[in-house]
Protein backbone atom coordinates (compact mmCIF):
# COMPACT_ATOMS: atom_id res chain seq x y z
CA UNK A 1 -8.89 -108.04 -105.97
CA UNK A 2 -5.84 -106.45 -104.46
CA UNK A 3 -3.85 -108.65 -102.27
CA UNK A 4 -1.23 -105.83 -101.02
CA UNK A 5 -1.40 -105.87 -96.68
CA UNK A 6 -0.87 -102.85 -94.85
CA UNK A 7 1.13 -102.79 -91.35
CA UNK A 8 2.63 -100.26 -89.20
CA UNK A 9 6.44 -99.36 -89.55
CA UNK A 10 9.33 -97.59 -88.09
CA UNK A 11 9.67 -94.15 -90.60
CA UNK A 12 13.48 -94.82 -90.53
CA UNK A 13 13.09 -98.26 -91.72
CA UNK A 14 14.95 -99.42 -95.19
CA UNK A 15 11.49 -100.13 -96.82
CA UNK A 16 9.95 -96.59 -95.60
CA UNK A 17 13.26 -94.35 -96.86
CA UNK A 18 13.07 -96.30 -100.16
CA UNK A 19 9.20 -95.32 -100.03
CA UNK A 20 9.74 -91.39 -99.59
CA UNK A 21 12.87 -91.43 -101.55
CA UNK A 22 9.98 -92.53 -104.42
CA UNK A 23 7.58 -90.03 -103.36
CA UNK A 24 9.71 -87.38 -103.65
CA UNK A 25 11.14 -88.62 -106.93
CA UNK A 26 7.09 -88.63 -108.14
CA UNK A 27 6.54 -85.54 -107.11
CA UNK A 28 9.64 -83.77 -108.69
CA UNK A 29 7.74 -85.40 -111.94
CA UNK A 30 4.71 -83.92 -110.85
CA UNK A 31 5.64 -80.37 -110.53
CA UNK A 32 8.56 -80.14 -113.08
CA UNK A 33 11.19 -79.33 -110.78
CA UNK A 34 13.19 -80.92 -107.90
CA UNK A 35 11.14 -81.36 -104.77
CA UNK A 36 13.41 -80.34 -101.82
CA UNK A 37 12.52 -81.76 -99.02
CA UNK A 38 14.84 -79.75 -97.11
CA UNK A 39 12.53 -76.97 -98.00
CA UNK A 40 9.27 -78.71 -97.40
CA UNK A 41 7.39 -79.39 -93.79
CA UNK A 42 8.75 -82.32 -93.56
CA UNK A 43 7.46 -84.16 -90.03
CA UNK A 44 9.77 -84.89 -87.47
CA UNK A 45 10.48 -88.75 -87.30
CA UNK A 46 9.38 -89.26 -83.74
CA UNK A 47 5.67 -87.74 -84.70
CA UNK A 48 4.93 -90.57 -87.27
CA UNK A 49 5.44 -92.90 -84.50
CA UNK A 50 3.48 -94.26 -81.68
CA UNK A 51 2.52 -92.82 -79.46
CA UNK A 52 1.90 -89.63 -81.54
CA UNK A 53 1.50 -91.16 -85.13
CA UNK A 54 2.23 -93.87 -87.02
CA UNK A 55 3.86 -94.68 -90.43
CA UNK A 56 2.18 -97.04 -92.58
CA UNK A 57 3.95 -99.02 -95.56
CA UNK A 58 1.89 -101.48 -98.10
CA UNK A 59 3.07 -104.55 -99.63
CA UNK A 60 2.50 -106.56 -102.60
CA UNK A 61 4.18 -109.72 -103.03
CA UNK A 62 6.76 -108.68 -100.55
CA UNK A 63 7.86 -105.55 -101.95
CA UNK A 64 6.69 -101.89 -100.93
CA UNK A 65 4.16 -100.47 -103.06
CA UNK A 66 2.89 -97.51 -101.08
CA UNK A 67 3.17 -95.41 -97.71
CA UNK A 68 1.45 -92.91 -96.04
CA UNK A 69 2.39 -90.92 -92.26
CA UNK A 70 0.06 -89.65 -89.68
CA UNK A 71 1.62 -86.86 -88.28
CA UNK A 72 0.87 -86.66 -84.08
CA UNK A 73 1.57 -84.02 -81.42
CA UNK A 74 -0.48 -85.64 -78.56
CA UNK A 75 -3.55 -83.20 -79.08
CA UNK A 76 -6.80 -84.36 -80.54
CA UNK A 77 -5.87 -82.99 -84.01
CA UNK A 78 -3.11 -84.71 -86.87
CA UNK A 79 -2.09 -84.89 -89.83
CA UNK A 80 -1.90 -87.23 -92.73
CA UNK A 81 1.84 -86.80 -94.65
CA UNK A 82 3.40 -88.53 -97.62
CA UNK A 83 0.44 -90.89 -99.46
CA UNK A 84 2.07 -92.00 -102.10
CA UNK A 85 0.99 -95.38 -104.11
CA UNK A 86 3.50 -96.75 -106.96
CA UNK A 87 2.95 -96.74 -110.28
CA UNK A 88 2.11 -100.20 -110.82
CA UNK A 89 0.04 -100.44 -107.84
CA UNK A 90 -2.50 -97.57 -108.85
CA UNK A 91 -5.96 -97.77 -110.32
CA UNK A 92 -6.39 -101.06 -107.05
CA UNK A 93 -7.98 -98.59 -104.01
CA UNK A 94 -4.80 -98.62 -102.06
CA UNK A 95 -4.46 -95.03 -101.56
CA UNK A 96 -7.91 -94.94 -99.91
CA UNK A 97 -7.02 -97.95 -97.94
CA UNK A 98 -3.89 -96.04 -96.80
CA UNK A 99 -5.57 -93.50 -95.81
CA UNK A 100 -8.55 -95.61 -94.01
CA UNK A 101 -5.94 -97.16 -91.81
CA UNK A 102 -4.45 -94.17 -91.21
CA UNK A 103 -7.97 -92.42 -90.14
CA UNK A 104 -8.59 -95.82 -88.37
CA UNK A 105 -4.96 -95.59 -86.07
CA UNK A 106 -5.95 -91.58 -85.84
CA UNK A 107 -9.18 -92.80 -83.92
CA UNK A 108 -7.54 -95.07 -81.80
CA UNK A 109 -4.71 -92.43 -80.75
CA UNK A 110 -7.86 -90.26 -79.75
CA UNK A 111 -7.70 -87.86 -83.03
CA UNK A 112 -10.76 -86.94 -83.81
CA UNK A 113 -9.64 -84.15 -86.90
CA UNK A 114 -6.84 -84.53 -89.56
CA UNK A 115 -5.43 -82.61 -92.17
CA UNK A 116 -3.24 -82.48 -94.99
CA UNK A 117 -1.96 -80.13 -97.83
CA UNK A 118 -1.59 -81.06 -101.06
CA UNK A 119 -0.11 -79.67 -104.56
CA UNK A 120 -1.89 -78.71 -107.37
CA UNK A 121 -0.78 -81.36 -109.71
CA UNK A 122 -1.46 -84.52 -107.58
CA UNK A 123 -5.18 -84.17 -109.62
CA UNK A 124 -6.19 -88.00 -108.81
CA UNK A 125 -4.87 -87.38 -104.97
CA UNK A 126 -7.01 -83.82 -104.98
CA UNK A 127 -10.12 -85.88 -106.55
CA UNK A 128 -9.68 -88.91 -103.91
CA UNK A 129 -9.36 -86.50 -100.78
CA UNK A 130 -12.93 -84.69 -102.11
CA UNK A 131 -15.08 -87.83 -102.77
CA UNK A 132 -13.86 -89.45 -99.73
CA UNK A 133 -15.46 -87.01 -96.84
CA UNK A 134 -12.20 -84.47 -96.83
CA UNK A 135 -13.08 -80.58 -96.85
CA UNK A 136 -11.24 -77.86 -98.67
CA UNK A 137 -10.07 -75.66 -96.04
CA UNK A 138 -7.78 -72.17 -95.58
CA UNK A 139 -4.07 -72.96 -95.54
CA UNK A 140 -3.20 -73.89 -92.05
CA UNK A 141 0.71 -73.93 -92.72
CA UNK A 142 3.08 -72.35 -94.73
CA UNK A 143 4.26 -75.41 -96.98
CA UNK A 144 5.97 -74.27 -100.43
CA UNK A 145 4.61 -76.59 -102.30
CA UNK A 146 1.05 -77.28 -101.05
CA UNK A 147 -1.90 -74.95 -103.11
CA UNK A 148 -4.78 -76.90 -101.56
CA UNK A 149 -5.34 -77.85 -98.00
CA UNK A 150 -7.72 -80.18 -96.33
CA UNK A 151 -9.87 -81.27 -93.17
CA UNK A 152 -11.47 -84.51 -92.11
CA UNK A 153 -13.44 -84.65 -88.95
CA UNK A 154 -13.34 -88.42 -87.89
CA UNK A 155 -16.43 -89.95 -86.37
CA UNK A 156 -15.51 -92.38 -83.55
């Protein structure tokens, strides 16, 4: 059983930089070039934090093993942003327990619909987002690295 905890953060903090400066480092990997993030959608700090969003680290034995951002602009719709899970903490159900906490503090800010967009190669993130109640959908933004894009509608 996984013992990792899961608890709201600042997006700025030490432990949430380190965690995107690894997600971006996986998905460089992933797609087989360097993942810009100046040319990405990257959210705006202040929207992955309350009262719009929230950014969400986990933690196994202290140390940061995964994040993921819900993306707020005050309306009743969101977005989820940067899921990423390390390496040695995959294969336990974090990412979907990442993302139920993040549907969970969605709720609570009164979203009621999220989405996300995703890249081709993230197969196991693609696969997760489908068996877990998340609809393929037409692209809703203009990210350069996102092929597939999603929609959840949260029941309260």
């Amino acid at each position: 059983m996984d013992t990792a905890t899961i608890a709201h953060e600042d997006p700025d903090s030490a432990d949430a930089r380190w965690c995107l400066a690894r997600y971006y480092d996986a998905l460089s990997q992933s797609i087989g070039e360097p993942f810009d993030v100046s040319r990405s959608l990257d959210p705006d700090r202040d929207a992955l934090r309350p009262p719009l969003g929230c950014f969400l680290i986990a933690r196994s034995a202290g140390q940061a093993v995964g994040c993921c951002g819900l993306k707020g602009n005050g309306s009743d719709m969101g977005e989820i942003k940067r899921l990423w899970v390390s390496e040695a903490a995959r294969g336990q159900g974090l990412a979907r327990r990442l993302m139920d906490a993040a549907e969970g503090r969605a709720q609570a800010l009164g979203i009621n619909c999220l989405r996300l967009d995703t890249n081709r190669t993230l197969t196991a993130a693609i696969a997760m987002y489908r068996a877990t109640g998340w609809t393929e959908i037409p692209a809703f933004n203009d990210e350069p690295y996102a092929h597939y894009w999603f929609e959840k509608r949260l029941v309260p």
